[in-house]
Every structure is written in structure tokens, then in C-alpha cells.
PDB file of N, CA and C in Angstrom:
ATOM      1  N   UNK A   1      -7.615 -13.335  72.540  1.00  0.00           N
ATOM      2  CA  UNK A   1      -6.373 -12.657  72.326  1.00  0.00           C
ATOM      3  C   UNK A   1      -6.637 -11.188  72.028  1.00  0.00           C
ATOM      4  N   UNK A   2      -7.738 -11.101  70.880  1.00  0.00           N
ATOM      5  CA  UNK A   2      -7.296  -9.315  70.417  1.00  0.00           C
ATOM      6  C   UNK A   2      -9.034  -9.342  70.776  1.00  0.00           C
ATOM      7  N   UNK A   3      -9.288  -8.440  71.881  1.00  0.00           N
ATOM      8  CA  UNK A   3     -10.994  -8.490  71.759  1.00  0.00           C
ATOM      9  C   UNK A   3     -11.177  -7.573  71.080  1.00  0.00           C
ATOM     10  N   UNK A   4     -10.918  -6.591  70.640  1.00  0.00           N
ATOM     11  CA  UNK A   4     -10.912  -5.446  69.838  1.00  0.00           C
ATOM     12  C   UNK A   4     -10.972  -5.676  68.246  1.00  0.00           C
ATOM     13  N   UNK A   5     -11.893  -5.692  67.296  1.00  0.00           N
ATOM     14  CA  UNK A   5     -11.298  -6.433  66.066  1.00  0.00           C
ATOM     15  C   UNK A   5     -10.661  -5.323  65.141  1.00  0.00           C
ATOM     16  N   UNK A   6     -11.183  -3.808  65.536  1.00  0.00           N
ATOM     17  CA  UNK A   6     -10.728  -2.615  65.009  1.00  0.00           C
ATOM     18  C   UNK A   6      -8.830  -2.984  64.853  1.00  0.00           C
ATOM     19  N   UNK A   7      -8.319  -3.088  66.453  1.00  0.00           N
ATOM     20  CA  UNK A   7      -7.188  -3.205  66.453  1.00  0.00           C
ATOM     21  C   UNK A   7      -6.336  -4.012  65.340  1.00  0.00           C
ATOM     22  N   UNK A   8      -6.754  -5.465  65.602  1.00  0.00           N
ATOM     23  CA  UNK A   8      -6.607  -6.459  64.905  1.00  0.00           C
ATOM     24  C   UNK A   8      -6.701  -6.289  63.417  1.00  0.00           C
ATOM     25  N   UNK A   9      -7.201  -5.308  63.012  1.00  0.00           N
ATOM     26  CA  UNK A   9      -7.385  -5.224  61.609  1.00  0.00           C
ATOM     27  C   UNK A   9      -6.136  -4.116  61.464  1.00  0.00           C
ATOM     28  N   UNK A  10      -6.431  -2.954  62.254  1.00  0.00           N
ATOM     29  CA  UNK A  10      -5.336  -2.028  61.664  1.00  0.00           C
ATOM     30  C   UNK A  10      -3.415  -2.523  61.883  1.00  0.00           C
ATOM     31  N   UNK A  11      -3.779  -3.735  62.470  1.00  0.00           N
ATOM     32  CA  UNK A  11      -2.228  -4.854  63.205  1.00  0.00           C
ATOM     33  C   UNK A  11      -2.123  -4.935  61.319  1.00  0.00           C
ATOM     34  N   UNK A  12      -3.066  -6.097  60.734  1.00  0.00           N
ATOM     35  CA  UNK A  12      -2.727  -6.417  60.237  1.00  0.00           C
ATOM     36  C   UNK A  12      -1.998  -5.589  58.872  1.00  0.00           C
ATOM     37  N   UNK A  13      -3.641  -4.543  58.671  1.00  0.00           N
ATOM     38  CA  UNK A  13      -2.836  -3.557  57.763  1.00  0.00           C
ATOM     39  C   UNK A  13      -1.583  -2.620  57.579  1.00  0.00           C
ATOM     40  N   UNK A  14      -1.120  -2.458  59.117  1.00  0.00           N
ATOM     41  CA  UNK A  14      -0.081  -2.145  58.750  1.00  0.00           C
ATOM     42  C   UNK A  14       1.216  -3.247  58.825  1.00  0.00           C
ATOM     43  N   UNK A  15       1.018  -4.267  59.252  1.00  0.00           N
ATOM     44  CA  UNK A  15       2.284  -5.422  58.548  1.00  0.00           C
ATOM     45  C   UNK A  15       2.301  -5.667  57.465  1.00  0.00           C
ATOM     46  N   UNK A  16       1.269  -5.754  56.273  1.00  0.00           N
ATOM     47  CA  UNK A  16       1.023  -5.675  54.844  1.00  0.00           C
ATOM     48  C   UNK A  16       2.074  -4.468  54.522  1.00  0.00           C
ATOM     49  N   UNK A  17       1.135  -3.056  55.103  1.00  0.00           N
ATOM     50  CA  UNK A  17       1.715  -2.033  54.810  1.00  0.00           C
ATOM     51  C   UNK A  17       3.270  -1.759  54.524  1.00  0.00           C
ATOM     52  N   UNK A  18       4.152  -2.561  55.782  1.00  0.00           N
ATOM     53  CA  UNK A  18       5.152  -2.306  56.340  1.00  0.00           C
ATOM     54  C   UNK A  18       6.390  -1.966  54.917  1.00  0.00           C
ATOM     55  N   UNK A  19       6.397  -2.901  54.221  1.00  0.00           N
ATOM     56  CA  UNK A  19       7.447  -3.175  53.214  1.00  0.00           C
ATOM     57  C   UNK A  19       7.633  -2.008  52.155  1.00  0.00           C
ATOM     58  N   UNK A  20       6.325  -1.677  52.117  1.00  0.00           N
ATOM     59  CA  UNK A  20       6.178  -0.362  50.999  1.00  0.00           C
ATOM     60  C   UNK A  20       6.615   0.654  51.659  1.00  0.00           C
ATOM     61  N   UNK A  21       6.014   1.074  52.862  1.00  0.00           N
ATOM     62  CA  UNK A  21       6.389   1.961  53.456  1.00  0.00           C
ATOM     63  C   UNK A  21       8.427   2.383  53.729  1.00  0.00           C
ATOM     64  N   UNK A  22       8.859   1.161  54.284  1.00  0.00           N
ATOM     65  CA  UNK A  22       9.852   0.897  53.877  1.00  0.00           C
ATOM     66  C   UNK A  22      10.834   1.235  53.152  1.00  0.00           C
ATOM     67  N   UNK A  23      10.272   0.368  51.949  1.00  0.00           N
ATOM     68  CA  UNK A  23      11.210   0.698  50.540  1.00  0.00           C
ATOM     69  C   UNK A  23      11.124   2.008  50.001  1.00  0.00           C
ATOM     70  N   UNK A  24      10.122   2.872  50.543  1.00  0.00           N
ATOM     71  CA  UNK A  24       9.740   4.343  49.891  1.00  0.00           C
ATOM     72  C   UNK A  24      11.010   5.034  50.274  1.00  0.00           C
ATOM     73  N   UNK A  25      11.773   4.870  51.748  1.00  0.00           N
ATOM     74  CA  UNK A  25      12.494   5.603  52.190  1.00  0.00           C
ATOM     75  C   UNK A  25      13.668   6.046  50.756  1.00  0.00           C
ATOM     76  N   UNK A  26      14.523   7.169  50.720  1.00  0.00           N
ATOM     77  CA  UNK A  26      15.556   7.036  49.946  1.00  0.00           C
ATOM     78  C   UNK A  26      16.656   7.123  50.589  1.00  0.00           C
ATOM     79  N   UNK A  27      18.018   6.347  49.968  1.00  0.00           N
ATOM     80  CA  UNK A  27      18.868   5.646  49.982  1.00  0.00           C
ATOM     81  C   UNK A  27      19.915   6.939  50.479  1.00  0.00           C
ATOM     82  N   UNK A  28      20.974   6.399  51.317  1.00  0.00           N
ATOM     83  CA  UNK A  28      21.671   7.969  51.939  1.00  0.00           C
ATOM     84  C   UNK A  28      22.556   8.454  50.771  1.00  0.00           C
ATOM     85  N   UNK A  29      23.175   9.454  50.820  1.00  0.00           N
ATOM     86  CA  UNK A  29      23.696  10.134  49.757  1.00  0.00           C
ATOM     87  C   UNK A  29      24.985   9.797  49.699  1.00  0.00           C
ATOM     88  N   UNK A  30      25.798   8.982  50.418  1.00  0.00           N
ATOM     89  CA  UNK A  30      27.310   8.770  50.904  1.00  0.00           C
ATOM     90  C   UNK A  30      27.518   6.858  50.508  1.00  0.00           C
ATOM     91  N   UNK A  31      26.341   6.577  50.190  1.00  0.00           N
ATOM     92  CA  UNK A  31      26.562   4.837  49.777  1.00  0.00           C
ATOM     93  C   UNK A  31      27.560   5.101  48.042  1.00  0.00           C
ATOM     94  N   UNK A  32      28.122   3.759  48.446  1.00  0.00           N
ATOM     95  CA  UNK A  32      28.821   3.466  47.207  1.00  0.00           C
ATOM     96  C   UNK A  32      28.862   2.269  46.717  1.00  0.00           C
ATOM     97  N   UNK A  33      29.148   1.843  45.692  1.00  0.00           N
ATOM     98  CA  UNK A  33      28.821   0.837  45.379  1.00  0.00           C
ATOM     99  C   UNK A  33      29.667  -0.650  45.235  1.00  0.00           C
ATOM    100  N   UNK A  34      29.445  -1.679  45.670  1.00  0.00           N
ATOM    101  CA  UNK A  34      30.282  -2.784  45.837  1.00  0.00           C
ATOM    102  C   UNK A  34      31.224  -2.659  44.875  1.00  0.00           C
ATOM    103  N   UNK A  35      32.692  -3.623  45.019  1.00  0.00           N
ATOM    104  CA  UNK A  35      33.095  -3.869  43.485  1.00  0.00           C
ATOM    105  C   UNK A  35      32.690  -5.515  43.284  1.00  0.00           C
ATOM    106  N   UNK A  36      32.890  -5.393  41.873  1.00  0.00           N
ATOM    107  CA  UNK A  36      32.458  -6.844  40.958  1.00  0.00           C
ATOM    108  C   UNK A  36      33.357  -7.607  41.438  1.00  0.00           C
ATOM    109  N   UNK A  37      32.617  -8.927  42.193  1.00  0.00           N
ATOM    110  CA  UNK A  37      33.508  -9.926  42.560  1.00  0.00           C
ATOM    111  C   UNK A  37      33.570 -10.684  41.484  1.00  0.00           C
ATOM    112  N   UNK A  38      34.552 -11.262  41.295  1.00  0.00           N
ATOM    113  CA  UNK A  38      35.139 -12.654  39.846  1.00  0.00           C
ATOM    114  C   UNK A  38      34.444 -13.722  40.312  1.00  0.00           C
ATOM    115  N   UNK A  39      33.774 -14.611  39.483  1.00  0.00           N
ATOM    116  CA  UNK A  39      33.189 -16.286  39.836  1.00  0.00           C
ATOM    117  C   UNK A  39      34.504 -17.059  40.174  1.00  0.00           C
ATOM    118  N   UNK A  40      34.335 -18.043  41.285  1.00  0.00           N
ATOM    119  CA  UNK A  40      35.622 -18.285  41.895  1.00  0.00           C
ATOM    120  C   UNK A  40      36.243 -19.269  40.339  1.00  0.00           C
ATOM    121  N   UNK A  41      37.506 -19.421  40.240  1.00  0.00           N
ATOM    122  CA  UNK A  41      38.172 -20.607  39.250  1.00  0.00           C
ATOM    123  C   UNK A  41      38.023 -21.783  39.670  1.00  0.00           C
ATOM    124  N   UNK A  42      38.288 -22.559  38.143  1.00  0.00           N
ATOM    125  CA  UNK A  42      38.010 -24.008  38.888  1.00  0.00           C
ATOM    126  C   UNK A  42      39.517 -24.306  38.467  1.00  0.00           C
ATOM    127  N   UNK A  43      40.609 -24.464  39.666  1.00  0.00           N
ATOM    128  CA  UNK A  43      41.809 -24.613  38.910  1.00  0.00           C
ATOM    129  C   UNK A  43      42.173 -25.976  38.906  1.00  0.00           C
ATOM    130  N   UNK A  44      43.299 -26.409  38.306  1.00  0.00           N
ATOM    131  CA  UNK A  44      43.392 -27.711  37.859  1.00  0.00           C
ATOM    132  C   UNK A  44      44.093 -28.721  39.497  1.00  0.00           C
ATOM    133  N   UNK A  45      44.385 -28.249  40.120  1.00  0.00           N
ATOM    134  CA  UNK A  45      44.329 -29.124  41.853  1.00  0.00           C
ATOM    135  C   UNK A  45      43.339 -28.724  42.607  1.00  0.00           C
ATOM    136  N   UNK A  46      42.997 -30.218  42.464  1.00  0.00           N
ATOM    137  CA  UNK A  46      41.923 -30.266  43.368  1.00  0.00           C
ATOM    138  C   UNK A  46      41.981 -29.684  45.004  1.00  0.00           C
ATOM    139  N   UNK A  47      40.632 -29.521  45.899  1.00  0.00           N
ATOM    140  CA  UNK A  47      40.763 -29.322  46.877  1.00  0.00           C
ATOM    141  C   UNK A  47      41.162 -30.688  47.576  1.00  0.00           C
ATOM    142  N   UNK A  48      42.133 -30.439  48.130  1.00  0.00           N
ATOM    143  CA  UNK A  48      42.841 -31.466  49.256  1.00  0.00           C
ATOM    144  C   UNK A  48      41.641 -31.917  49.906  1.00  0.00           C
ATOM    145  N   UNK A  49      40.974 -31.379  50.603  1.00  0.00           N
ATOM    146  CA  UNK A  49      39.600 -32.065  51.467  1.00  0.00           C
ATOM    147  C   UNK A  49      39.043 -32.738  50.660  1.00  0.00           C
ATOM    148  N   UNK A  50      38.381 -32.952  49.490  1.00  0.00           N
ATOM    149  CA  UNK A  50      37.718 -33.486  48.666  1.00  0.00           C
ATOM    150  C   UNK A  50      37.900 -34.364  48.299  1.00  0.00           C
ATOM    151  N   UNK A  51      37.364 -35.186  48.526  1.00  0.00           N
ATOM    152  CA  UNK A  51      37.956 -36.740  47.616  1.00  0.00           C
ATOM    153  C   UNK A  51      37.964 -37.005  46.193  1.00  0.00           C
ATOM    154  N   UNK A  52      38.528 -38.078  45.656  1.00  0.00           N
ATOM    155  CA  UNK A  52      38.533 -38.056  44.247  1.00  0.00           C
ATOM    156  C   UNK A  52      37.872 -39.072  43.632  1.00  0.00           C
ATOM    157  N   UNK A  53      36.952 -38.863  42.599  1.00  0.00           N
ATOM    158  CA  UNK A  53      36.299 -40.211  42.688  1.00  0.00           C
ATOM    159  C   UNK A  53      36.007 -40.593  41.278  1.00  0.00           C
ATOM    160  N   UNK A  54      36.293 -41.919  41.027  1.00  0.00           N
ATOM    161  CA  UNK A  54      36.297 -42.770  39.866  1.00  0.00           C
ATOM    162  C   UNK A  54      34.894 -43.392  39.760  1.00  0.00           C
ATOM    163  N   UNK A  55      34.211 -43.561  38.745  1.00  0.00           N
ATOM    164  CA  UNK A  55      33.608 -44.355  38.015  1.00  0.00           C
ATOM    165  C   UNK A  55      33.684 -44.933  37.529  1.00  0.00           C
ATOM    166  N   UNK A  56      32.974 -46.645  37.445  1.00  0.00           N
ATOM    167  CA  UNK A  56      33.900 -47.275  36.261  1.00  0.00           C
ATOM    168  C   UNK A  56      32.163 -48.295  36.469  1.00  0.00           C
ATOM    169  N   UNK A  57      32.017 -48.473  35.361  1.00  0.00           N
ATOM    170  CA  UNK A  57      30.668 -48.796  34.840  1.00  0.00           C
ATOM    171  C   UNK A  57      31.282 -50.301  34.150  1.00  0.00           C
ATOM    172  N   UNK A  58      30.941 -51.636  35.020  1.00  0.00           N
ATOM    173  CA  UNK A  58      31.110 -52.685  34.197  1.00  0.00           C
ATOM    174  C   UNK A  58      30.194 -52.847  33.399  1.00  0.00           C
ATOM    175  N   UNK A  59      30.375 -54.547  32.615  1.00  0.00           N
ATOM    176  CA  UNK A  59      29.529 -54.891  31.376  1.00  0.00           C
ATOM    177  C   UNK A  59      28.577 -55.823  31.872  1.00  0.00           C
ATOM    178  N   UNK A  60      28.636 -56.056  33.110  1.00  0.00           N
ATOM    179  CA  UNK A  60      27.286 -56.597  33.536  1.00  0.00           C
ATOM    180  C   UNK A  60      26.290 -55.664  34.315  1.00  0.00           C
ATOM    181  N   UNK A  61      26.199 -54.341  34.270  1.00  0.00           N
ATOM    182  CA  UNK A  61      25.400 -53.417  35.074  1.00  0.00           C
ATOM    183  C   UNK A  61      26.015 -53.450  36.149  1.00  0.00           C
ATOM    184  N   UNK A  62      26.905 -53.538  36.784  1.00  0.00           N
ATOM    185  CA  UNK A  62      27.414 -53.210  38.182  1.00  0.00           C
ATOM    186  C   UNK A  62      28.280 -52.060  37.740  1.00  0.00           C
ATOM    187  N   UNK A  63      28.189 -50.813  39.138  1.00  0.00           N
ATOM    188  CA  UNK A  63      28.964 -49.799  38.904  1.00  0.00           C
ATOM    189  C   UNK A  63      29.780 -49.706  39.963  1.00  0.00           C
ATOM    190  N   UNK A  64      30.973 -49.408  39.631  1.00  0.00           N
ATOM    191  CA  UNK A  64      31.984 -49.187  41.468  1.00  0.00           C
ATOM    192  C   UNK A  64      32.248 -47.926  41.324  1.00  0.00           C
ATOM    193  N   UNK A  65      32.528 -47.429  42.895  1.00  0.00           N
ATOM    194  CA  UNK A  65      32.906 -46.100  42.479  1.00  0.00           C
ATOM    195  C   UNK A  65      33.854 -46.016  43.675  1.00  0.00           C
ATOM    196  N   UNK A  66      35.199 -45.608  43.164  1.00  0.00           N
ATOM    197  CA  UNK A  66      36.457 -45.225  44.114  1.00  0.00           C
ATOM    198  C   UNK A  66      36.827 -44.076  44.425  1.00  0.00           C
ATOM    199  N   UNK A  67      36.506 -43.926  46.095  1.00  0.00           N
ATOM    200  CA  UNK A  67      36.915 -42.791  46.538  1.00  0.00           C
ATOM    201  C   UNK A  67      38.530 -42.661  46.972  1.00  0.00           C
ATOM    202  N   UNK A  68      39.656 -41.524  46.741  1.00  0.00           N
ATOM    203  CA  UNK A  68      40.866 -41.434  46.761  1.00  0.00           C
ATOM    204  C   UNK A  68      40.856 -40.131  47.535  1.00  0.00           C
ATOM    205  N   UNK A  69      41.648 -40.498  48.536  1.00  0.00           N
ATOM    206  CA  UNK A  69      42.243 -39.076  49.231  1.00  0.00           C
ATOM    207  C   UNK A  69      43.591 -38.612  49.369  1.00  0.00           C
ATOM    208  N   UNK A  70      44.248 -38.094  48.459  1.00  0.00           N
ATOM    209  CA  UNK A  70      45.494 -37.982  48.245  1.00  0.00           C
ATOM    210  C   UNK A  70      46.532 -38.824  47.171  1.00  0.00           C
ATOM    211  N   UNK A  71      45.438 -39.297  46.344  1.00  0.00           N
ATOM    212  CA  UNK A  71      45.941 -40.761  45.841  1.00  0.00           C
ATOM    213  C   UNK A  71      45.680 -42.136  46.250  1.00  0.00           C
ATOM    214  N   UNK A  72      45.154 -41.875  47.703  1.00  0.00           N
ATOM    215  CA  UNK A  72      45.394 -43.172  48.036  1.00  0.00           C
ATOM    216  C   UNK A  72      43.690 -43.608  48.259  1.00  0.00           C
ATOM    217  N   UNK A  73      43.434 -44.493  48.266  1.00  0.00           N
ATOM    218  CA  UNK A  73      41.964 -45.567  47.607  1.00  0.00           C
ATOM    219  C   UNK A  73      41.680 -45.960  49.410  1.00  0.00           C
ATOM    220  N   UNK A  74      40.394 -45.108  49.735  1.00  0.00           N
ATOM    221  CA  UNK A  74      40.005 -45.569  50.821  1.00  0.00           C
ATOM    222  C   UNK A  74      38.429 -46.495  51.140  1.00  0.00           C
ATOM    223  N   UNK A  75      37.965 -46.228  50.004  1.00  0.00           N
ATOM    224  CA  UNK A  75      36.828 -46.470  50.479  1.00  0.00           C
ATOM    225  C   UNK A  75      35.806 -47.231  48.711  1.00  0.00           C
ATOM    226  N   UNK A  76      35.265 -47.828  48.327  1.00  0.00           N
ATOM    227  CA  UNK A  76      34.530 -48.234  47.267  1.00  0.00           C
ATOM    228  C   UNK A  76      32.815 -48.203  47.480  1.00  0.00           C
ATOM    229  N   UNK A  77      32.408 -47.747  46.651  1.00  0.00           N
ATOM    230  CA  UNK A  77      30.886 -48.080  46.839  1.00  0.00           C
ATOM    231  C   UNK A  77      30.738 -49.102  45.779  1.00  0.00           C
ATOM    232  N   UNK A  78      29.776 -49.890  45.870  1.00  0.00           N
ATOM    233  CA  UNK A  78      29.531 -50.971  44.494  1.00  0.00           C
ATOM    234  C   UNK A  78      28.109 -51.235  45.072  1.00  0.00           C
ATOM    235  N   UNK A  79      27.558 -51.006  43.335  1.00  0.00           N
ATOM    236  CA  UNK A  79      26.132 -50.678  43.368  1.00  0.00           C
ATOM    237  C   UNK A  79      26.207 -52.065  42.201  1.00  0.00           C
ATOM    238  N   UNK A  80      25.427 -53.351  42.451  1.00  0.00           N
ATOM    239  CA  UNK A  80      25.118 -54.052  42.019  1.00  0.00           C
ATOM    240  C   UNK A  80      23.914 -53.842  40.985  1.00  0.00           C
ATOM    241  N   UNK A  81      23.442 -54.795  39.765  1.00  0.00           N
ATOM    242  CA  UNK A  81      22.983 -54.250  38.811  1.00  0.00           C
ATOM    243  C   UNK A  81      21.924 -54.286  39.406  1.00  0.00           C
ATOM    244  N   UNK A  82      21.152 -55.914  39.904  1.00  0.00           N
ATOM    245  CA  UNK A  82      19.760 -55.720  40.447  1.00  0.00           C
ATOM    246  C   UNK A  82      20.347 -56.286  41.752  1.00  0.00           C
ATOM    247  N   UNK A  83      20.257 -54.981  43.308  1.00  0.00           N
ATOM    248  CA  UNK A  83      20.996 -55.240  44.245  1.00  0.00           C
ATOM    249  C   UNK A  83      20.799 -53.711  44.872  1.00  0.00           C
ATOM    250  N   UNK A  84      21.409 -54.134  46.478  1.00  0.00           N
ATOM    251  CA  UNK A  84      21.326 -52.903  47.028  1.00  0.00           C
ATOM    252  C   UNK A  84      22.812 -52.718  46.963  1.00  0.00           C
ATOM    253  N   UNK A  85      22.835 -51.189  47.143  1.00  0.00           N
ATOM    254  CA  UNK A  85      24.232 -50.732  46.928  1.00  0.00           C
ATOM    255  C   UNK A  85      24.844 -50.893  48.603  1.00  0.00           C
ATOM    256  N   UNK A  86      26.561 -51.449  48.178  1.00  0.00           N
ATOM    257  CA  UNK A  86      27.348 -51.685  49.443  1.00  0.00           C
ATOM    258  C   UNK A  86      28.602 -51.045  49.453  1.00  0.00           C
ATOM    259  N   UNK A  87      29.393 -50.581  50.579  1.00  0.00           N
ATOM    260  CA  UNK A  87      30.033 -49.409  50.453  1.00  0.00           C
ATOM    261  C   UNK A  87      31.138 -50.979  51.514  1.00  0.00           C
ATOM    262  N   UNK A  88      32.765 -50.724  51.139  1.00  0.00           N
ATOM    263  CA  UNK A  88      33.968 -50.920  51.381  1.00  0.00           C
ATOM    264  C   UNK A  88      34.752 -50.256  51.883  1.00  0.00           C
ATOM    265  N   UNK A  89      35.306 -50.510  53.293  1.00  0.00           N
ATOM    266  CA  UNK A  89      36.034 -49.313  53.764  1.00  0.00           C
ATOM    267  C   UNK A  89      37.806 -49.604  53.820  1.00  0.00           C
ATOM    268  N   UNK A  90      38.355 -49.350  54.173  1.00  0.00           N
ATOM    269  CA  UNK A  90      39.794 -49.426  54.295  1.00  0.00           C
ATOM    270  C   UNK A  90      40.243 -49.763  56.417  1.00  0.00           C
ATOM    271  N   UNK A  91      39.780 -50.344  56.388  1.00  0.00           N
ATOM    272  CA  UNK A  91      40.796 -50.424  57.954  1.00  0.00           C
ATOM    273  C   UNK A  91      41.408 -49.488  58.572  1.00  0.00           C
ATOM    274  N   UNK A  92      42.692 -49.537  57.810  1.00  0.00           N
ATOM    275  CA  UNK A  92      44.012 -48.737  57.936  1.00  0.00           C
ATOM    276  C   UNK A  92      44.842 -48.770  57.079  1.00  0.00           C
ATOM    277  N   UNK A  93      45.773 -48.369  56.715  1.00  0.00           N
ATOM    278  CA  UNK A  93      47.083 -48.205  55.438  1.00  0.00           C
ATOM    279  C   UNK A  93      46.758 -49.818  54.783  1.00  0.00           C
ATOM    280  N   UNK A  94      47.333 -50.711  55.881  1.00  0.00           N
ATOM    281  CA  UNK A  94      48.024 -51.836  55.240  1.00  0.00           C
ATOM    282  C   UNK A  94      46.864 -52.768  55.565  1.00  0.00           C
ATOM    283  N   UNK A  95      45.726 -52.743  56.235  1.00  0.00           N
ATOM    284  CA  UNK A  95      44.985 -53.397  56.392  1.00  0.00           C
ATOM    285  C   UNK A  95      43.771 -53.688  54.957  1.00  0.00           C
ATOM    286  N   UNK A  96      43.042 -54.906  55.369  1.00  0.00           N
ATOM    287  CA  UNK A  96      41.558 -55.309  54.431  1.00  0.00           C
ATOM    288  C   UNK A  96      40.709 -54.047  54.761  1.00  0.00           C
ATOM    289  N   UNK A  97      39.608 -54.326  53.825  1.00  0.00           N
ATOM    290  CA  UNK A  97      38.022 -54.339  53.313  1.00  0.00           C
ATOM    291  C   UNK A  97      37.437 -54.126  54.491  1.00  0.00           C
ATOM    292  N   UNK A  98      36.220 -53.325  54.866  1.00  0.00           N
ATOM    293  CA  UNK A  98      35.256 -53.771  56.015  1.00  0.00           C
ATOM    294  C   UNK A  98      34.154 -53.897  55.474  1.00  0.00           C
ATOM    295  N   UNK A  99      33.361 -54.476  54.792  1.00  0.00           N
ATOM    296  CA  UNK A  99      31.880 -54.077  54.314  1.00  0.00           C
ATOM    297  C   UNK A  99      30.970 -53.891  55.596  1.00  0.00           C
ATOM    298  N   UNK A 100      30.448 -52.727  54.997  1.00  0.00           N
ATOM    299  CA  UNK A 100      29.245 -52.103  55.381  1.00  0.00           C
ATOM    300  C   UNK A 100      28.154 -51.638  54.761  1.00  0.00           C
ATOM    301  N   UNK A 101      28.109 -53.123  53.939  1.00  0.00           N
ATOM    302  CA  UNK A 101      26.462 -52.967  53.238  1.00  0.00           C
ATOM    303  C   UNK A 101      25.239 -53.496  54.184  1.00  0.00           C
ATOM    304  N   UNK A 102      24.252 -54.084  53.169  1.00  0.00           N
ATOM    305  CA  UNK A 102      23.188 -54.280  53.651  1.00  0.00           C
ATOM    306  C   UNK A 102      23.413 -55.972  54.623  1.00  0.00           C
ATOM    307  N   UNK A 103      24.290 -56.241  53.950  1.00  0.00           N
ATOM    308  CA  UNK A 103      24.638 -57.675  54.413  1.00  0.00           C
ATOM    309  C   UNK A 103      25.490 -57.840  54.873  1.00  0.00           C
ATOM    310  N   UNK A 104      26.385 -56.727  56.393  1.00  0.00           N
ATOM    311  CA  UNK A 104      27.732 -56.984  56.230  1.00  0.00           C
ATOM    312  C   UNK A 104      28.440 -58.707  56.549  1.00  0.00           C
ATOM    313  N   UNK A 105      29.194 -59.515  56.248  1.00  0.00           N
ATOM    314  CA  UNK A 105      29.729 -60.419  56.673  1.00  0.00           C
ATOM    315  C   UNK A 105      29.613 -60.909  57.690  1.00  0.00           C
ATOM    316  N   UNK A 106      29.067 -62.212  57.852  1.00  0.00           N
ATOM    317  CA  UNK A 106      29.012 -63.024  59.028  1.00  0.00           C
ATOM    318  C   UNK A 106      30.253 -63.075  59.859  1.00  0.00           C
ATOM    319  N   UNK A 107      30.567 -63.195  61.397  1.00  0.00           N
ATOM    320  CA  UNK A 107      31.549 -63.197  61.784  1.00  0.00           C
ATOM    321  C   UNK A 107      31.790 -64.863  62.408  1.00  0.00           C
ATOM    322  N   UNK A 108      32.084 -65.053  62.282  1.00  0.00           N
ATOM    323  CA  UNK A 108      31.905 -66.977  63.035  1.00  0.00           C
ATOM    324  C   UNK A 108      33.541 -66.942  64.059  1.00  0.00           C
ATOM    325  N   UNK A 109      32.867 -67.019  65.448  1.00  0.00           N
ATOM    326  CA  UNK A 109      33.596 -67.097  66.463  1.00  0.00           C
ATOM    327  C   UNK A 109      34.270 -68.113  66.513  1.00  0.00           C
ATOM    328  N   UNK A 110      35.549 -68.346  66.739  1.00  0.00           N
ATOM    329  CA  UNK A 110      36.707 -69.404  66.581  1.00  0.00           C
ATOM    330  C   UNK A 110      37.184 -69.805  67.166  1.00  0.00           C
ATOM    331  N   UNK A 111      36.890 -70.240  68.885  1.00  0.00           N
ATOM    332  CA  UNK A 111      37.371 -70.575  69.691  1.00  0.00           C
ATOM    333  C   UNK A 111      37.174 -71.940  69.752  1.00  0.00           C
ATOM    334  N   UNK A 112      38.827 -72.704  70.571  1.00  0.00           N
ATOM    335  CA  UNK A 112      38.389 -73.682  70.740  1.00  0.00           C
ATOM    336  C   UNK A 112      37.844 -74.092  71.802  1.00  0.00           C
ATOM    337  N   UNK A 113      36.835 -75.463  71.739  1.00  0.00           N
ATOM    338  CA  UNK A 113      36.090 -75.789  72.766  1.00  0.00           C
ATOM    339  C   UNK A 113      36.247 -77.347  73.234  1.00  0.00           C
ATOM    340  N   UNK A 114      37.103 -77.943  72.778  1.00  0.00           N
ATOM    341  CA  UNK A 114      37.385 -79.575  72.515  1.00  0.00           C
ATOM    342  C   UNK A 114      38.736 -79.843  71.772  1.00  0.00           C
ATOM    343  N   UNK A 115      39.039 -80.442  72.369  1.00  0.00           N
ATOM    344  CA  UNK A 115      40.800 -81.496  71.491  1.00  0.00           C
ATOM    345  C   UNK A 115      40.445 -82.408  71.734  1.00  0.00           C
ATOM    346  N   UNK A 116      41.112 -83.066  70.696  1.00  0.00           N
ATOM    347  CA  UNK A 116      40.259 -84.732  71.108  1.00  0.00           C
ATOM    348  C   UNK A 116      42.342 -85.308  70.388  1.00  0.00           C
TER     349      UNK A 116
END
């Protein structure tokens, strides 16, 4: 690549160099200075995007935790005491549960195949 090692050395010294050299420059005479931005508030309504979420720590080590979007309860995680954690979804408005844990629910096909 560099057969030259002279080169290669003065490459490097001046990328070392570079930053000092740099920062030596002084600053133009016409800059002014930002104004003080405020730390944003934390006001008392929540962000609409954000979900809302409950904790609730039973007395046998299991913890659930309810996610709400607008009020309304879409989704549960439940973290079993000694267990993998499994998450509950909502369907739709008026619909069940879907689990989508580690184990989701067997489905057993229901057709008939015989009348007797």
C-alpha cells in the first residue's frame, strides 16, 4: 500500500495532528450565543402513543402487567414465579385472549369424520 514509510509516517502525524490544529483556529466575531432551552415537563396526560401500564405483584410470586391504550386493556404480560414469562393479546374489541407465550395453546381440529 504505502511503499514509502517517510510518507506513511508524516499521514499519520498529521491525522494525530489534525484536531489541535483545528481547535487553534478562533471563533468568528459575529457568533452568538444559543438561548437556554427549558428540560421538557412531565405534564400530568400522558402521551396518547404510550401505553399505560399496571403492575400488580401477587402473593404467590407471579407478576402481571397490563398494558392500556386509551383506557382500554389490550394486552397482559404474566411472568410466572418459577416460569417463563407469557404475554396475552386482545383479538379485537369484543373478542378473547391469544396467548403467545412459550407454550401457546394447543389447537385440536374439530371436524367431523363419522356419525354413527
Amino acid at each position: 500500500m504505502f511503499k514509502n514509510h517517510k510518507a506513511l509516517g508524516a499521514l499519520l502525524i498529521g491525522l494525530v495532528l489534525m484536531p489541535f490544529i483545528v481547535h487553534g483556529k478562533e471563533a468568528p466575531a459575529d457568533l452568538q450565543p444559543l438561548e437556554d432551552i427549558p428540560p421538557p415537563t412531565l405534564g400530568s396526560e400522558a402521551d396518547p402513543d404510550e401505553p399505560e401500564v399496571t403492575i400488580i405483584k401477587k402473593d404467590d410470586g407471579e407478576t402481571v402487567e397490563e398494558y392500556r391504550l386509551n383506557g382500554q386493556l389490550y394486552m397482559l404480560k404474566v411472568t410466572p414465579a418459577n416460569g417463563v414469562p407469557y404475554y396475552l393479546h386482545k383479538e379485537d374489541q369484543d373478542g378473547g385472549w391469544t396467548n403467545d407465550g412459550p407454550n401457546p395453546p394447543l389447537v385440536i381440529p374439530k371436524w367431523t369424520i363419522f356419525r354413527f
